[in-house]
C-alpha atoms as a PDB file:
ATOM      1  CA  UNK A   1     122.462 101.362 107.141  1.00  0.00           C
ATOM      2  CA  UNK A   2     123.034 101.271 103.506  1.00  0.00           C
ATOM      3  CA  UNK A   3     124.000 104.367 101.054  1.00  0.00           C
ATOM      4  CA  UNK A   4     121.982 105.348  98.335  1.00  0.00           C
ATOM      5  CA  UNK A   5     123.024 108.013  95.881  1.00  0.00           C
ATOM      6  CA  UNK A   6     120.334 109.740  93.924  1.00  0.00           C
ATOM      7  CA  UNK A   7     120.763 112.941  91.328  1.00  0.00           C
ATOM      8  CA  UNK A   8     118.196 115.204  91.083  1.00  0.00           C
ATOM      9  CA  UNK A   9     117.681 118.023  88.925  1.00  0.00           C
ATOM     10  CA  UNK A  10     117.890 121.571  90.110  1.00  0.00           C
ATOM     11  CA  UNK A  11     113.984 121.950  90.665  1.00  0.00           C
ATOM     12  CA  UNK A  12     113.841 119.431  92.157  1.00  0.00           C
ATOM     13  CA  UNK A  13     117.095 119.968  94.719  1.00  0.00           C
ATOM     14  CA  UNK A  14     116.010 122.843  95.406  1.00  0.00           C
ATOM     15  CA  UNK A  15     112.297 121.659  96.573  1.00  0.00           C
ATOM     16  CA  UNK A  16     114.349 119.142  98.732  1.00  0.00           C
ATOM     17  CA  UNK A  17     115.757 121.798 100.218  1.00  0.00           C
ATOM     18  CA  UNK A  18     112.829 123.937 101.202  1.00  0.00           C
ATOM     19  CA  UNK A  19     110.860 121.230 102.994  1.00  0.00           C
ATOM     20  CA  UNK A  20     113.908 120.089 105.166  1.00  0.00           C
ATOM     21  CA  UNK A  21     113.995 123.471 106.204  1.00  0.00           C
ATOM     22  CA  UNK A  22     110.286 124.189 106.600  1.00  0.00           C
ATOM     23  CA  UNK A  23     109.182 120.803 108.223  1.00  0.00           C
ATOM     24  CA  UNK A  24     112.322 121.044 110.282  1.00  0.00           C
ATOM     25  CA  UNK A  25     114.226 117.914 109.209  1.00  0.00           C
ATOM     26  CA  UNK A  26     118.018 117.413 109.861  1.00  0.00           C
ATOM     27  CA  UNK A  27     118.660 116.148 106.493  1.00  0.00           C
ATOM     28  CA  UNK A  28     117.279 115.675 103.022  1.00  0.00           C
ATOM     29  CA  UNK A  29     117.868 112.176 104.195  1.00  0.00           C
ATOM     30  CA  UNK A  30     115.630 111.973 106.717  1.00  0.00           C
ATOM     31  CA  UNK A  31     113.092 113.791 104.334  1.00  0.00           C
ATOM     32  CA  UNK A  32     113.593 111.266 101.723  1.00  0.00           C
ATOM     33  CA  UNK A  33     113.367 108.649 104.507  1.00  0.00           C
ATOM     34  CA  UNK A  34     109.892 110.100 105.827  1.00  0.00           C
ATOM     35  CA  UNK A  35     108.665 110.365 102.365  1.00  0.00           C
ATOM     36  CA  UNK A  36     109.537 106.251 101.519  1.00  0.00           C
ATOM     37  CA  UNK A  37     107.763 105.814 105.035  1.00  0.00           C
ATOM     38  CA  UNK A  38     104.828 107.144 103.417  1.00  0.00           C
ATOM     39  CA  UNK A  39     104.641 105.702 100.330  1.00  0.00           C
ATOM     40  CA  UNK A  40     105.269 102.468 102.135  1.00  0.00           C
ATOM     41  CA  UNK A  41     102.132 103.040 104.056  1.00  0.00           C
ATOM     42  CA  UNK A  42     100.052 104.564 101.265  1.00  0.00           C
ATOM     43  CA  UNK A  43     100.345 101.049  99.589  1.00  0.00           C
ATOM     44  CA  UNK A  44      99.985  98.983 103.067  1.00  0.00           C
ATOM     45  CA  UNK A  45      96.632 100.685 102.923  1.00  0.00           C
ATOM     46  CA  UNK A  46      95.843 100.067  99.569  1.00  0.00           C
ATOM     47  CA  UNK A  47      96.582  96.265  99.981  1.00  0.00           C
ATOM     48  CA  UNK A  48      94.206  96.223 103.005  1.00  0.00           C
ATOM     49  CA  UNK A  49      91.549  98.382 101.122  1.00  0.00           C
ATOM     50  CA  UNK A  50      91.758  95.629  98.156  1.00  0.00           C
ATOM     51  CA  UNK A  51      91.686  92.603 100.246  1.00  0.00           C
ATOM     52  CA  UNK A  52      88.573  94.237 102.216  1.00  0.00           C
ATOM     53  CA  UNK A  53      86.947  94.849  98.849  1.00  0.00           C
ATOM     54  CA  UNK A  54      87.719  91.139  97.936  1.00  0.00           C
ATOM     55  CA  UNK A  55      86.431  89.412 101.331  1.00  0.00           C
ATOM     56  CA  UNK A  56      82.593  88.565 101.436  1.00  0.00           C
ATOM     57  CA  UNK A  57      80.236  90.482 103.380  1.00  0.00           C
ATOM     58  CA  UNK A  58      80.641  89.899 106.742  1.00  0.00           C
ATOM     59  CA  UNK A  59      77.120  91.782 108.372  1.00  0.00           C
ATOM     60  CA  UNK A  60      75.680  95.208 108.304  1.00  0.00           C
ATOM     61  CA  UNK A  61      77.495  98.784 109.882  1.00  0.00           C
ATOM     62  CA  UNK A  62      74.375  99.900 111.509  1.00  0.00           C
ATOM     63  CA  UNK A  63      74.026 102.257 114.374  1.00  0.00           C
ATOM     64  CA  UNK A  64      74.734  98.491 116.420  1.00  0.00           C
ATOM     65  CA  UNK A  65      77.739  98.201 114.844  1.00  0.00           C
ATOM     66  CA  UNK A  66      79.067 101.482 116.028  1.00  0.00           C
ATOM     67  CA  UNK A  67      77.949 101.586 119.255  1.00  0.00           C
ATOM     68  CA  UNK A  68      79.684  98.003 119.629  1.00  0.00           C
ATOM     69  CA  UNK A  69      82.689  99.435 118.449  1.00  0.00           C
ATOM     70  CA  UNK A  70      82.685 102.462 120.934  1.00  0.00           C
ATOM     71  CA  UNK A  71      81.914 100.166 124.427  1.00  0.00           C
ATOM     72  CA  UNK A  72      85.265  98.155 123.321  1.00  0.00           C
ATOM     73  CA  UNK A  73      87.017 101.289 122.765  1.00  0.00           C
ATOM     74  CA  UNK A  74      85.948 102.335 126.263  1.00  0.00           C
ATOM     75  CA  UNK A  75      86.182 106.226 127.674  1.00  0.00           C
ATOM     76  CA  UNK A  76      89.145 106.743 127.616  1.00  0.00           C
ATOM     77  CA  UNK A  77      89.907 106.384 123.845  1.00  0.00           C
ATOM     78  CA  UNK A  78      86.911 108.696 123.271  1.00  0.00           C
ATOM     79  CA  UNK A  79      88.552 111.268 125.790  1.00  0.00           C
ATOM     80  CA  UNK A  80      91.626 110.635 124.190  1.00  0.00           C
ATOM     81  CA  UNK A  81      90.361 111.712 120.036  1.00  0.00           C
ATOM     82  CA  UNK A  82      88.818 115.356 122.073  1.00  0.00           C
ATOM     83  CA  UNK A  83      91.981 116.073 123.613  1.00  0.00           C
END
């Protein structure tokens, strides 16, 4: 694993600092770590949301649709999201 020295201002330190004790992180390197993790999915999902926006209409999401989608997800996935 690579090394990576940032500076921060005190603000901004000191921010660090509360959330690795309130989330209960080991280090303000694992925060930072979490918080690339993030960003690196925020823009995953952007990219996907784009591309979606960009591909041609593919049918309608009726009540069909849906119901489709639920017999492939079977039971126990719906069990699963009331647990």
């Amino acid at each position: 694993m690579a090394t990576m020295n940032i500076s921060l201002p005190d603000a901004l330190r000191e921010f660090v600092d509360e959330q690795v004790t309130r989330d209960g992180y080991a280090t303000s390197s694992e925060y930072l770590r979490e918080l690339i993790r993030r960003d690196q999915r925020r823009l995953q999902l952007r990219d996907m949301l784009l591309q979606g926006a960009q591909s041609p209409e593919s049918g309608s999401a009726d009540s069909n649709y849906f119901e489709a989608l639920r017999q492939r997800a079977g039971p126990r996935s719906i069990a699963q999201r009331r647990a």
